[in-house]
N, C-alpha and C. Protein backbone atom coordinates (compact mmCIF):
# COMPACT_ATOMS: atom_id res chain seq x y z
N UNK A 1 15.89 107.32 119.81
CA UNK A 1 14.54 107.79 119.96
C UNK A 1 14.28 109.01 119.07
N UNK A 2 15.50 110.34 118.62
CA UNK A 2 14.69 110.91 118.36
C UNK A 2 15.23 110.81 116.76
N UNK A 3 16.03 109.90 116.60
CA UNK A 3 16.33 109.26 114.70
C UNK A 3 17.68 109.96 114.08
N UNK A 4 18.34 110.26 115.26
CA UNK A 4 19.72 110.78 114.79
C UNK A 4 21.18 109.35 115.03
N UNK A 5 20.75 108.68 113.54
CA UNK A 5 21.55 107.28 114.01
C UNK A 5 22.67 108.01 113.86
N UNK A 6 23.32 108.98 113.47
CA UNK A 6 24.82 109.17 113.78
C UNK A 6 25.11 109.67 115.26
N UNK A 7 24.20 110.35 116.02
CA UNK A 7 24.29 110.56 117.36
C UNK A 7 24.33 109.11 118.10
N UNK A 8 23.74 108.35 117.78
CA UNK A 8 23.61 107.39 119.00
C UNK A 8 24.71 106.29 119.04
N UNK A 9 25.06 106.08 117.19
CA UNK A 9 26.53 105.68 116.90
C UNK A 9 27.78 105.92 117.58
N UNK A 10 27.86 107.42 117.69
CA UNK A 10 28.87 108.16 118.58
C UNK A 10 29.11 107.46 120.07
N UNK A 11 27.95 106.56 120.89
CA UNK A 11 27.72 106.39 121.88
C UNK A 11 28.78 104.51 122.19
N UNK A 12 29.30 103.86 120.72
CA UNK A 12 29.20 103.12 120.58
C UNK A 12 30.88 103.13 121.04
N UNK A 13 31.33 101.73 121.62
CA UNK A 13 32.37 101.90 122.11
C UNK A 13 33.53 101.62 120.86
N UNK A 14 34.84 102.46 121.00
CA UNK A 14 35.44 102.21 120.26
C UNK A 14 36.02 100.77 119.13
N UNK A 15 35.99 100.11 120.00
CA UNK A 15 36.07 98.73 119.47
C UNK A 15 34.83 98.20 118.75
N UNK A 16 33.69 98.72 119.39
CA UNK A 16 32.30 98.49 118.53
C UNK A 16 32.63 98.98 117.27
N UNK A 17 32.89 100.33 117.02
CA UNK A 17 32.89 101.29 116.04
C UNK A 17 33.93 100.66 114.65
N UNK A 18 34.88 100.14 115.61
CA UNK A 18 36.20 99.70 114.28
C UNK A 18 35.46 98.21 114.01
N UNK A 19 34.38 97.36 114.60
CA UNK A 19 34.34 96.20 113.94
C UNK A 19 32.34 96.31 113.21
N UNK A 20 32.23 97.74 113.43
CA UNK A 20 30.69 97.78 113.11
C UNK A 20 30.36 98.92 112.33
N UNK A 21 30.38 99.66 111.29
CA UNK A 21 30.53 100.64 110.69
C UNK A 21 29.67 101.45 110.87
N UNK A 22 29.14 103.11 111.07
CA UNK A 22 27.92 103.72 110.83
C UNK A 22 27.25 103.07 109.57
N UNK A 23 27.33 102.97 108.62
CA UNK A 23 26.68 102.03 107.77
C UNK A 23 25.94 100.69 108.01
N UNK A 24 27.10 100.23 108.76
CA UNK A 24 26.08 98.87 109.32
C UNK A 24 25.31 99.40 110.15
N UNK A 25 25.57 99.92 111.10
CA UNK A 25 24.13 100.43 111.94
C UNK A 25 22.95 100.83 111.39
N UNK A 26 23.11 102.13 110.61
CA UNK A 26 21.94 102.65 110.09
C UNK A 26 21.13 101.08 109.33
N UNK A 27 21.97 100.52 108.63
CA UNK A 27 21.38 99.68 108.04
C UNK A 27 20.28 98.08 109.00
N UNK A 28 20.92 98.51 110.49
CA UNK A 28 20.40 97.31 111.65
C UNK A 28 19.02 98.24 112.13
N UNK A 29 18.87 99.17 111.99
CA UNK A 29 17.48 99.66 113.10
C UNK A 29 16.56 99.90 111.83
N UNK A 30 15.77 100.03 112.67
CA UNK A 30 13.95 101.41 112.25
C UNK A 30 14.11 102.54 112.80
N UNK A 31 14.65 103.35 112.24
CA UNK A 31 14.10 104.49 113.07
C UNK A 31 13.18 105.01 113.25
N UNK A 32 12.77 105.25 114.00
CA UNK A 32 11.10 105.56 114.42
C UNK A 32 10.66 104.29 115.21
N UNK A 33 11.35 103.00 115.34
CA UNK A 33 10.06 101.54 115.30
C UNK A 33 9.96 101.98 117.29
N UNK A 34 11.18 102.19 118.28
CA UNK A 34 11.37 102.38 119.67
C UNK A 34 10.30 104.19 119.83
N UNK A 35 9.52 103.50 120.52
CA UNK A 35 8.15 104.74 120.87
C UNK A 35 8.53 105.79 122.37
N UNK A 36 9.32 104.84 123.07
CA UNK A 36 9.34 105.06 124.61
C UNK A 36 10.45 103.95 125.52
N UNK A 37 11.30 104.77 125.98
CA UNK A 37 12.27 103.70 126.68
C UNK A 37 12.25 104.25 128.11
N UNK A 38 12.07 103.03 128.92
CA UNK A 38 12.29 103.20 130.51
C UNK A 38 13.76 102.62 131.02
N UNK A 39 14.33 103.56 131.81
CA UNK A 39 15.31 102.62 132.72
C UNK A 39 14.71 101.80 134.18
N UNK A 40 15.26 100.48 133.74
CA UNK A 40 14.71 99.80 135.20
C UNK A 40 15.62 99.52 135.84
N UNK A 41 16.49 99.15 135.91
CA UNK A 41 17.74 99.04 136.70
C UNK A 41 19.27 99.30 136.18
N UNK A 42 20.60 99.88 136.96
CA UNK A 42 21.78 99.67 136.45
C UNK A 42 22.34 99.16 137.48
N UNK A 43 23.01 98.01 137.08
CA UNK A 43 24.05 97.48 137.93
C UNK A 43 25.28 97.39 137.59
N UNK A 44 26.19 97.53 138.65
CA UNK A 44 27.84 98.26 138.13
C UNK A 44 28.75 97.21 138.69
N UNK A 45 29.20 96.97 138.20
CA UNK A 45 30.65 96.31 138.85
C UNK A 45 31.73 96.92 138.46
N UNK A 46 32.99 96.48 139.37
CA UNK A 46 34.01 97.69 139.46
C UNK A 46 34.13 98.43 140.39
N UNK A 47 32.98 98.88 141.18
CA UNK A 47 32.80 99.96 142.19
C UNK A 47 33.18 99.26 143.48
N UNK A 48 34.56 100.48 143.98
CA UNK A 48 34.59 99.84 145.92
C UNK A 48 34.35 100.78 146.42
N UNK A 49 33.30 101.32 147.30
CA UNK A 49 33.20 102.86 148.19
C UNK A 49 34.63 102.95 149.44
N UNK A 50 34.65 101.68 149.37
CA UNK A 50 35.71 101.79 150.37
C UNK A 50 36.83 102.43 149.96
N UNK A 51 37.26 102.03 148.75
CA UNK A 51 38.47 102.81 148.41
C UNK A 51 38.32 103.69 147.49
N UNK A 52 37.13 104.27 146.96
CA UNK A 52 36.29 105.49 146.46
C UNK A 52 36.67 104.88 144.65
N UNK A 53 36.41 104.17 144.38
CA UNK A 53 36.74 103.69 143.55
C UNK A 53 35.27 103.52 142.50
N UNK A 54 35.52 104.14 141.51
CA UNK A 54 33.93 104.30 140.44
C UNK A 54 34.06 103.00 139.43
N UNK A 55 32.70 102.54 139.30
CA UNK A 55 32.18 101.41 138.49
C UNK A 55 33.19 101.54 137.02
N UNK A 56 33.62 100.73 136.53
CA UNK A 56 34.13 100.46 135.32
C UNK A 56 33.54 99.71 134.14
N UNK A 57 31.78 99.18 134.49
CA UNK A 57 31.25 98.48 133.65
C UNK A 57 29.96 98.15 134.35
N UNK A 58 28.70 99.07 133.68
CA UNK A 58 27.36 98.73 134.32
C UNK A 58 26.36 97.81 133.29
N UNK A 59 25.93 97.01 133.82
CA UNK A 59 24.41 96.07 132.78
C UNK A 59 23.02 97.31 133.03
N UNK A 60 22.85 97.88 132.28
CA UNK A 60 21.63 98.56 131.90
C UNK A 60 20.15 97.76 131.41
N UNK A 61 19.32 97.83 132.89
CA UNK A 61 18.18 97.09 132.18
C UNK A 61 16.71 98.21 131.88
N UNK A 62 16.81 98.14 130.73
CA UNK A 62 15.49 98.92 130.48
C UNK A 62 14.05 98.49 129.79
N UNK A 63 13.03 99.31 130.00
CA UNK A 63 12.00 98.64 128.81
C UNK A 63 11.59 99.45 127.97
N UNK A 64 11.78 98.34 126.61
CA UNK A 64 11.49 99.36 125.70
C UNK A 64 10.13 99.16 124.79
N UNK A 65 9.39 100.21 124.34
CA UNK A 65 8.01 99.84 124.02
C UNK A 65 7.90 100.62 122.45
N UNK A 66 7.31 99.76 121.54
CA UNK A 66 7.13 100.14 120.37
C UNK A 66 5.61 99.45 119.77
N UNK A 67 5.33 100.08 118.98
CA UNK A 67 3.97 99.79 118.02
C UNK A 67 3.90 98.33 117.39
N UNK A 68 3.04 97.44 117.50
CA UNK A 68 3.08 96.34 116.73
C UNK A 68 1.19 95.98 116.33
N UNK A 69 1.37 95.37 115.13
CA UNK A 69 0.05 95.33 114.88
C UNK A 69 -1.20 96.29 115.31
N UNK A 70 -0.66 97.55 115.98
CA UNK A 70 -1.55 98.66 116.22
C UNK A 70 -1.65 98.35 117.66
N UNK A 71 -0.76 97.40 118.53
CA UNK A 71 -0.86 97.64 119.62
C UNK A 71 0.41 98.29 120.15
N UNK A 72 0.21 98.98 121.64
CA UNK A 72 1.83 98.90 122.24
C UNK A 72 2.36 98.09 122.58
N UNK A 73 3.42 97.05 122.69
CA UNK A 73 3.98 96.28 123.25
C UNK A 73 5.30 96.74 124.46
N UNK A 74 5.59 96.20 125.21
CA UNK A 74 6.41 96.68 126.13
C UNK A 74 7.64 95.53 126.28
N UNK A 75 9.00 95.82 125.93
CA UNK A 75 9.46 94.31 126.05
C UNK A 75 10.92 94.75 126.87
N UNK A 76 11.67 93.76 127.65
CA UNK A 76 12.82 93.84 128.48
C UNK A 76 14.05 94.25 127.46
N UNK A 77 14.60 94.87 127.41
CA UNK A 77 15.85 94.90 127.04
C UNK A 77 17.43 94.94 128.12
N UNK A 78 18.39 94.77 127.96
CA UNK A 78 19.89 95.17 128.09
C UNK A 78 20.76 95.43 127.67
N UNK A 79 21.54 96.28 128.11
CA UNK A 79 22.96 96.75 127.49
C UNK A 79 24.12 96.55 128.78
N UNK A 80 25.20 96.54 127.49
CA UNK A 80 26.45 96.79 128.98
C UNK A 80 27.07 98.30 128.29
N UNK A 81 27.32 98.53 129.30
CA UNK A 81 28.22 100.55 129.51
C UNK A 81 29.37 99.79 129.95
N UNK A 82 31.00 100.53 129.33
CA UNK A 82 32.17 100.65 129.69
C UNK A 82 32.51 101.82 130.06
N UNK A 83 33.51 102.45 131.10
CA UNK A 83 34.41 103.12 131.13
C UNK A 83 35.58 102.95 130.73
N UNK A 84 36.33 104.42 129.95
CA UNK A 84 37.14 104.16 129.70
C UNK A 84 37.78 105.52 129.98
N UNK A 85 38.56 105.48 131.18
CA UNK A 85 38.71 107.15 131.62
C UNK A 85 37.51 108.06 132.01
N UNK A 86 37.46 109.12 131.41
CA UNK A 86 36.51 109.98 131.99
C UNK A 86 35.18 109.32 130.83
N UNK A 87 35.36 108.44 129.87
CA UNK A 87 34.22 108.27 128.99
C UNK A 87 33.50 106.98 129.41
N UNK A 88 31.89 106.89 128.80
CA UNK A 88 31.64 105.84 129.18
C UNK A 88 30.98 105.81 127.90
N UNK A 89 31.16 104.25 127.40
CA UNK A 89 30.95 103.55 125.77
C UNK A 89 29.86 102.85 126.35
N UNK A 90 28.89 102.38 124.68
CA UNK A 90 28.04 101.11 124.56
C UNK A 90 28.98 100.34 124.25
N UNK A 91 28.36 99.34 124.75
CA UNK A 91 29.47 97.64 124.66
C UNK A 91 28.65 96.64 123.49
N UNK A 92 28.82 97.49 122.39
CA UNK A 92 28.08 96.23 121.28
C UNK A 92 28.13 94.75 120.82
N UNK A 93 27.50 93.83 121.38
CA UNK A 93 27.84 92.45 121.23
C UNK A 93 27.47 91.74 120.03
């Protein structure tokens, strides 16, 4: 959102990173084209409260809204989040 593709790169999970280069990224988006992103739901699996046990992998559903033909459009997106220790990666598919 705010056009720092090496920040959001950073976000990318290791295995993303060794098969997807900052280069290829910068070269996959618009920056600027995403106007406004909502989170609508995360769902986690991995997680037992019973045995206090934290999610190891959530589906992130958000909406994201950008400019088209001079209108706003609003459209569904998803991601998956990994943990990996204390970190949590984008899961680039």
């Amino acid at each position: 959102m705010q056009g720092d593709a090496k920040a959001a790169y950073e976000y990318f999970s290791p295995g993303s990173r060794a098969t997807f280069t900052l280069s290829d990224f910068v070269g996959s988006i618009r920056i600027g084209f995403w106007k406004a992103v909502q989170v609508d739901k995360v769902m986690c699996e991995g997680a037992d409260k019973s045995a206090d046990k934290a999610a190891d992998r959530c589906e992130v559903h958000t909406t994201i809204e950008y400019d088209y033909n001079g209108m706003r459009i609003k459209t569904p997106h998803r991601e998956e989040w990994i943990r990996d220790g204390q970190d949590w990666w984008f899961l680039r598919r």
